[in-house]
N, C-alpha and C. Protein backbone atom coordinates (compact mmCIF):
# COMPACT_ATOMS: atom_id res chain seq x y z
N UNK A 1 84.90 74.43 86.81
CA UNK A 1 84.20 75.70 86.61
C UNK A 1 84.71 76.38 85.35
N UNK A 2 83.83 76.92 84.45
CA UNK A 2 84.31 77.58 83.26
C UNK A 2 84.96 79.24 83.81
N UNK A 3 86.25 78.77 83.19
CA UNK A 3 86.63 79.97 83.53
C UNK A 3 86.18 81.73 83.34
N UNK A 4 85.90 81.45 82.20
CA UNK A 4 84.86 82.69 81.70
C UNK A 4 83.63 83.22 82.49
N UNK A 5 83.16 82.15 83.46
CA UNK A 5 81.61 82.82 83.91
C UNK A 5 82.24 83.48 84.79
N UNK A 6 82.82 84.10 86.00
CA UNK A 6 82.69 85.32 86.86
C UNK A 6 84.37 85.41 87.50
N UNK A 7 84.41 86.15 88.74
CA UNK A 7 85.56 86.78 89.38
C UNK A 7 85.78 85.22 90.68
N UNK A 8 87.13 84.68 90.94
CA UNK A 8 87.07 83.69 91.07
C UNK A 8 88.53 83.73 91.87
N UNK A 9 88.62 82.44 92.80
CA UNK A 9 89.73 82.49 93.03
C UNK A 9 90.94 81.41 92.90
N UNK A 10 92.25 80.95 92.54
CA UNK A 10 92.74 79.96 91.60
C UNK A 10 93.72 79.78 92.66
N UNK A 11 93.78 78.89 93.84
CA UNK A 11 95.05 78.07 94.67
C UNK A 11 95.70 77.19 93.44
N UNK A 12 96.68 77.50 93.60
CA UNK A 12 98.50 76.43 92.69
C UNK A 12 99.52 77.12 93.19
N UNK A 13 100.17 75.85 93.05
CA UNK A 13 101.63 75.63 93.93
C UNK A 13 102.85 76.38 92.99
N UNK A 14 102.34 76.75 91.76
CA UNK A 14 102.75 77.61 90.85
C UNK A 14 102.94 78.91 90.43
N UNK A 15 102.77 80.10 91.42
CA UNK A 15 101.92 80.80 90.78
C UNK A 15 101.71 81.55 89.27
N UNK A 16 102.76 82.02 88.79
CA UNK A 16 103.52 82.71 87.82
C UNK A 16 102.77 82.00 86.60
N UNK A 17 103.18 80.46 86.87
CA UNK A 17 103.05 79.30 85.84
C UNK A 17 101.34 79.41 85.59
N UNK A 18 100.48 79.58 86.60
CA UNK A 18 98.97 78.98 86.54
C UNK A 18 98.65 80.84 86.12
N UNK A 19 99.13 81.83 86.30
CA UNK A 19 99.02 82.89 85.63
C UNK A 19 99.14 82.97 84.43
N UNK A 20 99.95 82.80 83.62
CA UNK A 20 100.45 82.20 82.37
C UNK A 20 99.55 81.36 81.63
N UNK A 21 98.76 80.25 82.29
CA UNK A 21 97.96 79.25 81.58
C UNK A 21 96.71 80.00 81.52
N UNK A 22 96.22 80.59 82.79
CA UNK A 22 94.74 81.33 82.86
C UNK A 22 94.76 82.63 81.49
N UNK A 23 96.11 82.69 81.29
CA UNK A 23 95.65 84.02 80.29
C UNK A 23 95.54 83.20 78.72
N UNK A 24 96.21 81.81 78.42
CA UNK A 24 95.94 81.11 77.34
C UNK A 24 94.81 80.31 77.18
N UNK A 25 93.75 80.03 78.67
CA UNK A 25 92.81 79.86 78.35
C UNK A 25 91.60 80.58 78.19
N UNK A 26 92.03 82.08 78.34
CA UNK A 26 90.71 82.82 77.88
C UNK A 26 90.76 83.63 76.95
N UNK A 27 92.11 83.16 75.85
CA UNK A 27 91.95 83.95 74.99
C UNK A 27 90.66 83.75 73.97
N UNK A 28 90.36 85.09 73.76
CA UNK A 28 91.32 86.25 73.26
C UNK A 28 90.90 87.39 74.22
N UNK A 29 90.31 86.98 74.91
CA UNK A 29 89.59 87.80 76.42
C UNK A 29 90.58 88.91 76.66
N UNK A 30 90.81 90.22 76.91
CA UNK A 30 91.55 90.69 77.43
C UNK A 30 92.18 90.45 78.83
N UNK A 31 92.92 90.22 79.12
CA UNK A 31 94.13 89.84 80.52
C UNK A 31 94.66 90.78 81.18
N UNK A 32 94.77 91.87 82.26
CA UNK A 32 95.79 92.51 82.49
C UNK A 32 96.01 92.25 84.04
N UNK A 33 97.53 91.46 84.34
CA UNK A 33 98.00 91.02 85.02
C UNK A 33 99.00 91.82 86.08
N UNK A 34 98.73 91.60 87.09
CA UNK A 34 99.41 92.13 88.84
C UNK A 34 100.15 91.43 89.35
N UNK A 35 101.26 90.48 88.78
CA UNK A 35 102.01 89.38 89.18
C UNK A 35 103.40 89.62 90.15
N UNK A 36 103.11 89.12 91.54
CA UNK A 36 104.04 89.97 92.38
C UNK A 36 104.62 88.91 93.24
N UNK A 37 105.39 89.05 94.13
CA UNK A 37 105.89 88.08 95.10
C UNK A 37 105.04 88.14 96.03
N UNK A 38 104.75 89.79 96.38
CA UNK A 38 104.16 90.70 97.78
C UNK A 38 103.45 91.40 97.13
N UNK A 39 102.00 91.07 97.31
CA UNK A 39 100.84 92.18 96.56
C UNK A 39 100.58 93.06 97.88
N UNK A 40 100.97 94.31 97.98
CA UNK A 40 100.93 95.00 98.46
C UNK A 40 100.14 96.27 98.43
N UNK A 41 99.84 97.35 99.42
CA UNK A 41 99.01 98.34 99.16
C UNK A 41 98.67 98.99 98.36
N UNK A 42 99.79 99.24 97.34
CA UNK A 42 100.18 100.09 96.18
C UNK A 42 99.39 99.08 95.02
N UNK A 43 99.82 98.18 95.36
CA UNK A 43 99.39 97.27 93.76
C UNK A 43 97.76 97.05 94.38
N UNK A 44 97.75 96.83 95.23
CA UNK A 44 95.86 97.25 95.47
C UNK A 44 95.03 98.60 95.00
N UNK A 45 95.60 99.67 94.93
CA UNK A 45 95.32 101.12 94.39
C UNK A 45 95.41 100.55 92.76
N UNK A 46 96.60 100.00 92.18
CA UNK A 46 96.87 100.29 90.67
C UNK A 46 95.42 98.94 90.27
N UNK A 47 95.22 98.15 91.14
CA UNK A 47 93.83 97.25 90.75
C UNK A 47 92.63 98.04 90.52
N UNK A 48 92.64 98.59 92.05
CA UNK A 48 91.13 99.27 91.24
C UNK A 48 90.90 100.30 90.68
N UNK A 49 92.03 101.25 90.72
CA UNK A 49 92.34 101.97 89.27
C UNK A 49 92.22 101.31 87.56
N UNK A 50 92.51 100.18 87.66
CA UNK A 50 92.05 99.83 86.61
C UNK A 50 90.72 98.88 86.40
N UNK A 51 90.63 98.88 87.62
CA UNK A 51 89.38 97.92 87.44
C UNK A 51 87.82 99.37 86.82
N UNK A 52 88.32 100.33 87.82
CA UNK A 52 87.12 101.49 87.41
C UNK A 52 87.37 102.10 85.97
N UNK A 53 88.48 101.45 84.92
CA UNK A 53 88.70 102.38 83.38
C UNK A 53 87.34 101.47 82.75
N UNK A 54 86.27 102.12 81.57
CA UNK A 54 85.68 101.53 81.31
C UNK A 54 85.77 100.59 80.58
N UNK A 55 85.03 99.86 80.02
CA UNK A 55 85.59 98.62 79.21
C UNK A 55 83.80 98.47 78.50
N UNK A 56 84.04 97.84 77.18
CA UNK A 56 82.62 97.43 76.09
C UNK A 56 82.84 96.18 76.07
N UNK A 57 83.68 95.30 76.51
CA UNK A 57 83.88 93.82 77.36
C UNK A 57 84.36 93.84 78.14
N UNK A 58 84.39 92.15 78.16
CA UNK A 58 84.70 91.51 79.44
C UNK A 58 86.39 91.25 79.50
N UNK A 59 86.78 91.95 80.43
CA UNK A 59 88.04 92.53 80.95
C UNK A 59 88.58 91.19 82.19
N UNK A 60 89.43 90.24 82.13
CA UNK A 60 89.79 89.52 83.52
C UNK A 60 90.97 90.80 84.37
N UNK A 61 91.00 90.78 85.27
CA UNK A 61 92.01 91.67 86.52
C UNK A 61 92.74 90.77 87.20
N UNK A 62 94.11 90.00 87.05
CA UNK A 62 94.35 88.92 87.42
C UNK A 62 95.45 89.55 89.38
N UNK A 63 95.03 89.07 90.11
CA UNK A 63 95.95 89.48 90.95
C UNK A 63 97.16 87.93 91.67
N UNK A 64 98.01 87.87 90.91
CA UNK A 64 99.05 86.53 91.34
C UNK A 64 100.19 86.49 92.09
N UNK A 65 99.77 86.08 93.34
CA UNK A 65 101.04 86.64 94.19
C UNK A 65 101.19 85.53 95.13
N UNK A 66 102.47 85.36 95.61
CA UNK A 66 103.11 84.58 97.50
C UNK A 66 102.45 85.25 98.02
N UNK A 67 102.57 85.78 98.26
CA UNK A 67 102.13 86.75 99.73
C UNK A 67 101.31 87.88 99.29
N UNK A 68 100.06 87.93 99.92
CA UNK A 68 98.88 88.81 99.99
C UNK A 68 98.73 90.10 101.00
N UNK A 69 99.33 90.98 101.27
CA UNK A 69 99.88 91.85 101.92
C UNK A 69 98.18 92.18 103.23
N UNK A 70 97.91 91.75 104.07
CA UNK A 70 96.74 92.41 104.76
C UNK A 70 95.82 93.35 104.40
N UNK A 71 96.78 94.94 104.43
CA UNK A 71 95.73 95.83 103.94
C UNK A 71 95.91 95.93 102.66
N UNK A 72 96.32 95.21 101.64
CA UNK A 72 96.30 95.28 100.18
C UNK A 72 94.93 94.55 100.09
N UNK A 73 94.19 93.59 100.97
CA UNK A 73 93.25 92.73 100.58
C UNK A 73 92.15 93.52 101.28
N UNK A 74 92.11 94.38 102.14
CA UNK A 74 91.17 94.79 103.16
C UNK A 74 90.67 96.06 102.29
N UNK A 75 91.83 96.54 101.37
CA UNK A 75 91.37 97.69 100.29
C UNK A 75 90.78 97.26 99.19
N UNK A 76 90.68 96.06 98.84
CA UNK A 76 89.66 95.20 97.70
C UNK A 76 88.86 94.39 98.29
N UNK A 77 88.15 94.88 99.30
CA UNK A 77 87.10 94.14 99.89
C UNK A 77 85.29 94.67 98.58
N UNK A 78 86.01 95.82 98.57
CA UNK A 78 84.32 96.34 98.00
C UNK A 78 84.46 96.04 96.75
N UNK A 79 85.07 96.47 95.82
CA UNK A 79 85.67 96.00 94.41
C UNK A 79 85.40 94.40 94.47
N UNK A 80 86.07 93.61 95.12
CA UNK A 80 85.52 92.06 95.06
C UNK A 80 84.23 91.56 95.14
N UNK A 81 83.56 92.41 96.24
CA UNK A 81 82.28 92.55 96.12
C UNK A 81 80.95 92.98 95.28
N UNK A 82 81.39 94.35 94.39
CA UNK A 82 81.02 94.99 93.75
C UNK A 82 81.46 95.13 92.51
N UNK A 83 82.53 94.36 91.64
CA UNK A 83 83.02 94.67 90.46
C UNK A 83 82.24 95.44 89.35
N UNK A 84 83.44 96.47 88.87
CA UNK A 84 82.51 96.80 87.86
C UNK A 84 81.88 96.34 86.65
N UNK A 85 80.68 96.92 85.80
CA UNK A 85 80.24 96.11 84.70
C UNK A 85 81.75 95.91 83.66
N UNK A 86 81.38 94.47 83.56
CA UNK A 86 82.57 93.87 82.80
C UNK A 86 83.68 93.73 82.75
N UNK A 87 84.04 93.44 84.54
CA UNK A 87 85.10 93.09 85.08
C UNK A 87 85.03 92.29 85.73
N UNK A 88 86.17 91.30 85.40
CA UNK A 88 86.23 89.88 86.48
C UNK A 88 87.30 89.69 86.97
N UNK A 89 87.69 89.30 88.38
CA UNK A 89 88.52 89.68 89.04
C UNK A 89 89.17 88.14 89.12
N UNK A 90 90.71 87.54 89.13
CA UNK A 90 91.00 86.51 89.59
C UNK A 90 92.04 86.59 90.27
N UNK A 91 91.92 85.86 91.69
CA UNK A 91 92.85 85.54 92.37
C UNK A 91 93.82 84.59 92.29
N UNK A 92 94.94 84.55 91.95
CA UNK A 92 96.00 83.35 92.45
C UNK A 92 97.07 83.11 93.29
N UNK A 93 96.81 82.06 94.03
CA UNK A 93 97.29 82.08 95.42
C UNK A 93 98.38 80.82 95.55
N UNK A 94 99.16 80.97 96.17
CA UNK A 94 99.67 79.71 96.69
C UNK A 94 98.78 78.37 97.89
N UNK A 95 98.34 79.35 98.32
CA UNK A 95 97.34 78.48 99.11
C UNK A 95 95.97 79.39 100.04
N UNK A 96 94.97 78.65 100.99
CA UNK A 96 94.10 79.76 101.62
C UNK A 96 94.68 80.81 102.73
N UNK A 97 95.35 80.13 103.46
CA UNK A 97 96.02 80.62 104.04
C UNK A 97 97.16 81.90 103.93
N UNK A 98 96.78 82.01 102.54
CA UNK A 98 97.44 83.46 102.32
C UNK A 98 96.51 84.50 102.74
N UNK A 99 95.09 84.10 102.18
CA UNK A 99 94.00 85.05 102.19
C UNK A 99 93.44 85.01 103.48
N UNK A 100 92.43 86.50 103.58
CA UNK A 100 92.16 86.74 104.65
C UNK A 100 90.58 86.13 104.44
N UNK A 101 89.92 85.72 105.48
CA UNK A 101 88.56 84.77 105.62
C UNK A 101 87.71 85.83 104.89
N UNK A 102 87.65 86.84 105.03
CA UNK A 102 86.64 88.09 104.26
C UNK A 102 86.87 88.54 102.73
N UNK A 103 87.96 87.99 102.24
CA UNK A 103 88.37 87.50 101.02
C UNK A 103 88.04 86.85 100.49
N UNK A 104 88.17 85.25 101.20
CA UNK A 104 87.65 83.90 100.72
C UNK A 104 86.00 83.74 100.41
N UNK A 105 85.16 84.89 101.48
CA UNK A 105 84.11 84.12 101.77
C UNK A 105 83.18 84.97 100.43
N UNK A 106 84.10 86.31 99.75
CA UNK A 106 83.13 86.80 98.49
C UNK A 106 83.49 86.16 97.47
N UNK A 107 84.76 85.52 97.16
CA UNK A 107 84.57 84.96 95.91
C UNK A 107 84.59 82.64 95.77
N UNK A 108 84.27 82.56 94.68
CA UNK A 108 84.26 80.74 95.16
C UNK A 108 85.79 80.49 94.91
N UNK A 109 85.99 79.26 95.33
CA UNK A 109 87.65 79.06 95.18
C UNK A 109 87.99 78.03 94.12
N UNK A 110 88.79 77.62 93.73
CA UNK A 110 89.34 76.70 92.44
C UNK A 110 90.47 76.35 93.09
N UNK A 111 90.58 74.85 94.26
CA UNK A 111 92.33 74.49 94.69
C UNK A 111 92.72 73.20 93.64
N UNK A 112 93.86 73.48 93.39
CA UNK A 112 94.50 73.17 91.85
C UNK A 112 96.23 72.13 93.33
N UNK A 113 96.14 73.14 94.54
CA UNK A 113 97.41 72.45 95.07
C UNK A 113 97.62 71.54 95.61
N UNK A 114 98.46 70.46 95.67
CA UNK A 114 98.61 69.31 96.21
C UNK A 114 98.68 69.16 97.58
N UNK A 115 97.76 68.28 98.31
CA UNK A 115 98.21 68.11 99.87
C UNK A 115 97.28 69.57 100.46
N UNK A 116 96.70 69.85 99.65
CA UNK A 116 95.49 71.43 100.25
C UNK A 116 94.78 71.06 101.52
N UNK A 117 94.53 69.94 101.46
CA UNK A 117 93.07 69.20 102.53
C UNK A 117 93.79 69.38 103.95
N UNK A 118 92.84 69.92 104.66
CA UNK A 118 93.27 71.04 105.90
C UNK A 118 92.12 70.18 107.31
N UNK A 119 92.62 69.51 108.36
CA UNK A 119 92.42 69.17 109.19
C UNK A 119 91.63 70.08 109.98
N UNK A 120 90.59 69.55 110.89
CA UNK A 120 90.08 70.52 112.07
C UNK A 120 90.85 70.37 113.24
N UNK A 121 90.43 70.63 114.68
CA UNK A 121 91.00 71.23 115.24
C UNK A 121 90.20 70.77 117.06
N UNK A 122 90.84 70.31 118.19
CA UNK A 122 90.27 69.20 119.02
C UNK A 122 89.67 70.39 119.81
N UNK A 123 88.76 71.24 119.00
CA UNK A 123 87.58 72.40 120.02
C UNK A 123 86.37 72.22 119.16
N UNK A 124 85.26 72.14 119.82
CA UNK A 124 84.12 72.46 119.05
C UNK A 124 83.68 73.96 119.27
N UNK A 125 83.48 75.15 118.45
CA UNK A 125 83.38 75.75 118.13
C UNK A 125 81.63 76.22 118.80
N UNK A 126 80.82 75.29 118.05
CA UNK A 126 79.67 74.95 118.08
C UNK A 126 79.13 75.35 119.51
N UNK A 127 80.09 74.78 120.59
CA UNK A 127 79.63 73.96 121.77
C UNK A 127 80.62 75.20 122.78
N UNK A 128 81.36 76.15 122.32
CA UNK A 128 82.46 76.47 122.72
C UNK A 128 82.26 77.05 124.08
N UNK A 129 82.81 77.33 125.47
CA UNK A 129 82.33 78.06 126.62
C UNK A 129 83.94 78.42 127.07
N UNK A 130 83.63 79.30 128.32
CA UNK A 130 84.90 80.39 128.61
C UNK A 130 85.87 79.01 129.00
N UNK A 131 85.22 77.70 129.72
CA UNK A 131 86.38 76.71 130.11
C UNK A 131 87.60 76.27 129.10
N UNK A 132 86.66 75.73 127.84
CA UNK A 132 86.99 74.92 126.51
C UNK A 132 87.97 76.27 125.86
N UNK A 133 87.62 77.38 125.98
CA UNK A 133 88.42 78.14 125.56
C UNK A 133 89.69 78.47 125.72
N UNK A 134 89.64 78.83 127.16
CA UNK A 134 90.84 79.32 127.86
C UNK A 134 91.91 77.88 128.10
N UNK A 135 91.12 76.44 128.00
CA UNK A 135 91.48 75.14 128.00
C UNK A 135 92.61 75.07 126.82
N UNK A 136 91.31 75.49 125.70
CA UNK A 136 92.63 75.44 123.82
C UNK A 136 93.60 76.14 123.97
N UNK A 137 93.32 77.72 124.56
CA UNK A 137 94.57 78.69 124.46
C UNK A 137 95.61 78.31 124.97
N UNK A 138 95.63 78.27 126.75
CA UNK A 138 96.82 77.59 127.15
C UNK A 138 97.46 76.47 126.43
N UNK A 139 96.66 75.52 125.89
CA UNK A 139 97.46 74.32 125.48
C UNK A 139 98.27 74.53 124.53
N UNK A 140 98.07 75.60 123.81
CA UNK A 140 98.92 75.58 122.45
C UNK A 140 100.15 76.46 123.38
N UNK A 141 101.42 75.97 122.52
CA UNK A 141 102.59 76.13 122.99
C UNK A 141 103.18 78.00 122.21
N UNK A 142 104.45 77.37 122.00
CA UNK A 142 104.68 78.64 121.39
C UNK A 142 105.29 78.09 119.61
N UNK A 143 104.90 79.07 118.80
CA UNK A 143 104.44 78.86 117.41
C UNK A 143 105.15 79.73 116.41
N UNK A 144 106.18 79.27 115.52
CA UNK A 144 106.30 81.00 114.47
C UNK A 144 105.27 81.33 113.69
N UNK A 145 105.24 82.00 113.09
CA UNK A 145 104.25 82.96 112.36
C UNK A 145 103.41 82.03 111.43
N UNK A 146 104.26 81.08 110.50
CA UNK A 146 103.71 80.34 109.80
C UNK A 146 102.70 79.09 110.67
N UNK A 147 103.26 78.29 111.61
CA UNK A 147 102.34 77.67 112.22
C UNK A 147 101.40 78.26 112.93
N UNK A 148 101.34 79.38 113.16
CA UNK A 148 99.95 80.45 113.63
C UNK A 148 99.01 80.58 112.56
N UNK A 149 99.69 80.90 111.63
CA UNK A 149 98.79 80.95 110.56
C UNK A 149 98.45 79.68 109.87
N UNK A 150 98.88 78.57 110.01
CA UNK A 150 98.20 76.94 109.29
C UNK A 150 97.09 76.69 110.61
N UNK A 151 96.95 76.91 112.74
CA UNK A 151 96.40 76.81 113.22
C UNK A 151 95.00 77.36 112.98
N UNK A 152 95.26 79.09 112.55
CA UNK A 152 94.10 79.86 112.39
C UNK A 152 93.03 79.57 111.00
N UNK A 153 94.23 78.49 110.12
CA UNK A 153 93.42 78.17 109.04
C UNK A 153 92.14 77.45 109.17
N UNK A 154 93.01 76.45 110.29
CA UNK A 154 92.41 74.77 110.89
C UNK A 154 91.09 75.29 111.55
N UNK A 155 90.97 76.25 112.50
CA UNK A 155 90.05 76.67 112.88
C UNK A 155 88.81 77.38 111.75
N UNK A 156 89.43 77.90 111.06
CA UNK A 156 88.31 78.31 110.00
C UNK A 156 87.59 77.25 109.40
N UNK A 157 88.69 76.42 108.71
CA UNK A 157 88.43 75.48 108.45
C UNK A 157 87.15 74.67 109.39
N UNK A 158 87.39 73.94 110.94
CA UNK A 158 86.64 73.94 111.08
C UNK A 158 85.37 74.33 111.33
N UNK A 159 85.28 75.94 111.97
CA UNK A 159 83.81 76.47 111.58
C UNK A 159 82.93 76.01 110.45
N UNK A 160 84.02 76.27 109.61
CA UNK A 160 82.94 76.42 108.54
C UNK A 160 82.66 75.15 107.83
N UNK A 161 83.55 73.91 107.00
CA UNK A 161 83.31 72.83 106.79
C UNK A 161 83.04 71.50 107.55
N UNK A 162 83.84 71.68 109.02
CA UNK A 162 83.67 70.44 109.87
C UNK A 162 81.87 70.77 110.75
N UNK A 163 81.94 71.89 111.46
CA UNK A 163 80.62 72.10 112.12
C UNK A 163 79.50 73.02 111.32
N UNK A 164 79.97 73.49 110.43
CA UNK A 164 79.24 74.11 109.51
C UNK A 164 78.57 75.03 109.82
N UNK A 165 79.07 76.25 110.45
CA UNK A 165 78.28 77.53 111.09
C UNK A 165 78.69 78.30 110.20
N UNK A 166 77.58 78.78 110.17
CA UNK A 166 77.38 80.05 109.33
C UNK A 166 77.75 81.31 110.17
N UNK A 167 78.95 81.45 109.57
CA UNK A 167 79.59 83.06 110.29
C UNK A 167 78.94 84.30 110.39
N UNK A 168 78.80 84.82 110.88
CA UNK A 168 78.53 86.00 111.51
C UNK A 168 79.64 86.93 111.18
N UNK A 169 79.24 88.63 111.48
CA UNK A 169 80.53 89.59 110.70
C UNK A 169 80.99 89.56 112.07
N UNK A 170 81.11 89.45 113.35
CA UNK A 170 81.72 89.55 114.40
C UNK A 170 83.01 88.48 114.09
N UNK A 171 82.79 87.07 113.93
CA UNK A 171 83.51 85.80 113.40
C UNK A 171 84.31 86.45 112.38
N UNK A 172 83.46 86.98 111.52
CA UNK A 172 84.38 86.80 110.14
C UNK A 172 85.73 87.76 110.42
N UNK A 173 85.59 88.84 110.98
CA UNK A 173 85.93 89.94 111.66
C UNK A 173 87.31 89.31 112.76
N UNK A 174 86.72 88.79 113.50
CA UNK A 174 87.77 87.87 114.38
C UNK A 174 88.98 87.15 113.74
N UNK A 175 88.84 86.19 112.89
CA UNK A 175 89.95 85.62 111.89
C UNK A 175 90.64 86.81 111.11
N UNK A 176 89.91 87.74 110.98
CA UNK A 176 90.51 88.95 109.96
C UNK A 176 91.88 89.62 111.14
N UNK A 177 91.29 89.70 112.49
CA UNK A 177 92.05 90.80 113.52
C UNK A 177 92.79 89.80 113.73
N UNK A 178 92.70 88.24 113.82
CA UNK A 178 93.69 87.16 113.51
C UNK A 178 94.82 86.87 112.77
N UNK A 179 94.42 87.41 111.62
CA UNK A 179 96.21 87.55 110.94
C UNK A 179 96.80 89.05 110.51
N UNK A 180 96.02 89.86 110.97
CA UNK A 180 96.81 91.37 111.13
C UNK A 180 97.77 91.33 112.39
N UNK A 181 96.97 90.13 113.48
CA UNK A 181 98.10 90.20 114.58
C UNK A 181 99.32 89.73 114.02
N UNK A 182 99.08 88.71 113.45
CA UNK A 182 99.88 87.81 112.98
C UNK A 182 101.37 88.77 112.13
N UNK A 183 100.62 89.45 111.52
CA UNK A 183 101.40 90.51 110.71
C UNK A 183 102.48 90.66 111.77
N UNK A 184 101.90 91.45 113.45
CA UNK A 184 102.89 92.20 114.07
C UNK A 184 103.38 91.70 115.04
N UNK A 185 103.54 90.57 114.87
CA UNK A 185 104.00 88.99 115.41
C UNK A 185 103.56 89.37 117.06
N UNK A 186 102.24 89.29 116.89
CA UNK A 186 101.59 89.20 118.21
C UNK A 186 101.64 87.55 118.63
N UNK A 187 101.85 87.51 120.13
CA UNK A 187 101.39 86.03 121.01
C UNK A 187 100.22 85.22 120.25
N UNK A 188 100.33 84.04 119.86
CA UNK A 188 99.45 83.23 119.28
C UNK A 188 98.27 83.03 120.71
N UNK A 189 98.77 83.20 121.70
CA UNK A 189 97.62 83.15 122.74
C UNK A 189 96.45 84.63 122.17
N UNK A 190 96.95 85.63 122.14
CA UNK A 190 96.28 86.73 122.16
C UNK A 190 95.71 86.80 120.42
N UNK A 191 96.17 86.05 119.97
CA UNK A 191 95.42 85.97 118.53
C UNK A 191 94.51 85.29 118.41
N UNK A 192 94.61 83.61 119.13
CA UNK A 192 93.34 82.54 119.19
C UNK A 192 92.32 83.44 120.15
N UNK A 193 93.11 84.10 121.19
CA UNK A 193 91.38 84.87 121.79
C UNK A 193 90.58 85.50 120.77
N UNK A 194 91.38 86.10 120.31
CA UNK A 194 90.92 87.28 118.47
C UNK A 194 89.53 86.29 118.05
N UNK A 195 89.88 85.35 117.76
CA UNK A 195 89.43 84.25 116.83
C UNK A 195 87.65 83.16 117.73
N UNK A 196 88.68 83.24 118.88
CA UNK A 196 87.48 82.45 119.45
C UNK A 196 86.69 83.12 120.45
N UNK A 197 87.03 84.43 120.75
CA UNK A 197 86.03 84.82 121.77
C UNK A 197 84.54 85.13 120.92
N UNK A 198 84.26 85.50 120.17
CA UNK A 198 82.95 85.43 119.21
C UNK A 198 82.32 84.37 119.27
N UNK A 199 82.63 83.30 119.33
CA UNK A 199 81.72 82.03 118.97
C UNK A 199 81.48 81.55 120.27
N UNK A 200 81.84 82.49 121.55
CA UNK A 200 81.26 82.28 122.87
C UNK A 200 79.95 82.55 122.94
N UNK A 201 78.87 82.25 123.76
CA UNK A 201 77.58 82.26 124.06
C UNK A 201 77.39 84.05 124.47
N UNK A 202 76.47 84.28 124.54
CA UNK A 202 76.07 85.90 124.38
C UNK A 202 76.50 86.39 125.54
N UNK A 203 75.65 85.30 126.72
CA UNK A 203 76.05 86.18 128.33
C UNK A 203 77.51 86.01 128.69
N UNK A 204 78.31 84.71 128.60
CA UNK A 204 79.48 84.54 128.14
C UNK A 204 80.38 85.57 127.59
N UNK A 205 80.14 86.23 126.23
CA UNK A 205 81.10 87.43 125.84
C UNK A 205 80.53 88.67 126.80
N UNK A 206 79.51 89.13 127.56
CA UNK A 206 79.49 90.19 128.16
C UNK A 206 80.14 89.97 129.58
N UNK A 207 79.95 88.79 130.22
CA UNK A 207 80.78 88.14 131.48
C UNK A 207 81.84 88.35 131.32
C-alpha cells in the first residue's frame, strides 16, 4: 500500500525503528510524531489537538506505541473516523492485539510482524447457542492477562476471517467491554461472556 494515500495502521516488532523509517519514507511530507511506551489519555488529547490545527497540506499524525492505553483509543474513535481535511493518521503497533476491535475495524492494517498469523478457536460463532457457550466458558481454565488477551484475539479473529460475519455494533461493542475488563483484571470467564453473549440467537439473549 502506498504510504501516502490515507490514515492507516503499521503492526512491527519494532516500534520506534518502523517510526523512524515511515517518517523517511514520506519525506518531505510533514511528520509529527507521539512515540510512547504507554499511549495514554493525555497523549490522546495532545493528538487531536493537533490533529484540529489547520494545515494547506497533507500533515501524517503518527501515534507509536507498546501499549495502547483503552480509553486513549476510545477518545480517537471519531477523529479516526472523521479526520480532518489534510490529515492522516498512522498507527504503529506491536501487534493487533494491542488495539481495541473498534480501532481496527476504521482503519486498514499493514502487518510487517513475524509469526502475526493468529489461529481460530474450537466454537463456531456462526452456529453459537446458550449450550456451546457456557460449554467454551467453563472449559477455559485460568489465564493471565496476556493469554486473555491472545484468546479474545483468536475469537475476533475467528468471527471475522475464519466464519466471516459481519459484526454488528452490539459484537463490536462486546470485544471492546472485553479488554477494558481485561484492563481491571476481571475473570476471563466473565470477559468471554462480554464477548460471546451477542452472537447468541435473539430469543436466546432475551432467555
Amino acid at each position: 500500500m502506498n504510504e501516502l494515500q490515507r490514515s492507516h495502521i503499521i503492526l512491527s516488532d519494532e516500534v520506534e525503528e518502523r517510526f523512524e523509517a515511515f517518517k523517511k519514507s514520506v519525506y518531505p511530507q510533514r511528520v509529527v510524531g507521539f512515540v510512547k511506551d504507554d499511549f495514554l489519555i493525555d497523549d490522546a488529547k495532545a493528538v487531536i489537538a493537533e490533529a484540529y490545527l489547520s494545515e494547506s497540506s497533507l500533515k501524517f499524525i503518527v501515534l507509536a506505541a507498546k501499549q495502547f492505553n483503552v480509553y486513549s483509543q476510545n477518545a480517537l474513535l471519531k477523529l479516526l473516523e472523521e479526520p480532518p481535511e489534510n490529515i492522516a493518521l498512522v498507527i504503529i503497533a506491536p501487534g493487533k492485539s494491542v488495539l481495541l476491535p473498534t480501532v481496527r475495524s476504521r482503519l486498514p492494517i499493514v502487518s510487517e510482524v513475524t509469526g502475526e498469523a493468529v489461529s481460530g478457536v474450537e466454537v463456531s460463532l456462526k452456529k453459537l447457542d446458550l449450550g456451546a457457550l457456557y460449554g467454551f466458558v467453563t472449559s477455559v481454565g485460568r489465564m493471565d492477562r496476556h493469554e486473555a488477551k491472545a484468546l479474545i484475539e483468536r475469537l475476533f479473529y475467528q468471527a471475522g476471517m475464519i466464519e466471516k460475519l459481519p459484526l454488528n455494533q452490539a459484537q463490536l461493542e462486546g470485544f471492546d467491554r472485553a479488554f477494558r475488563l481485561l484492563e481491571v483484571n476481571a475473570r476471563i470467564q466473565t470477559v468471554l461472556l462480554s464477548v460471546l453473549m451477542p452472537f447468541l440467537p435473539e430469543q436466546q439473549r432475551a432467555g
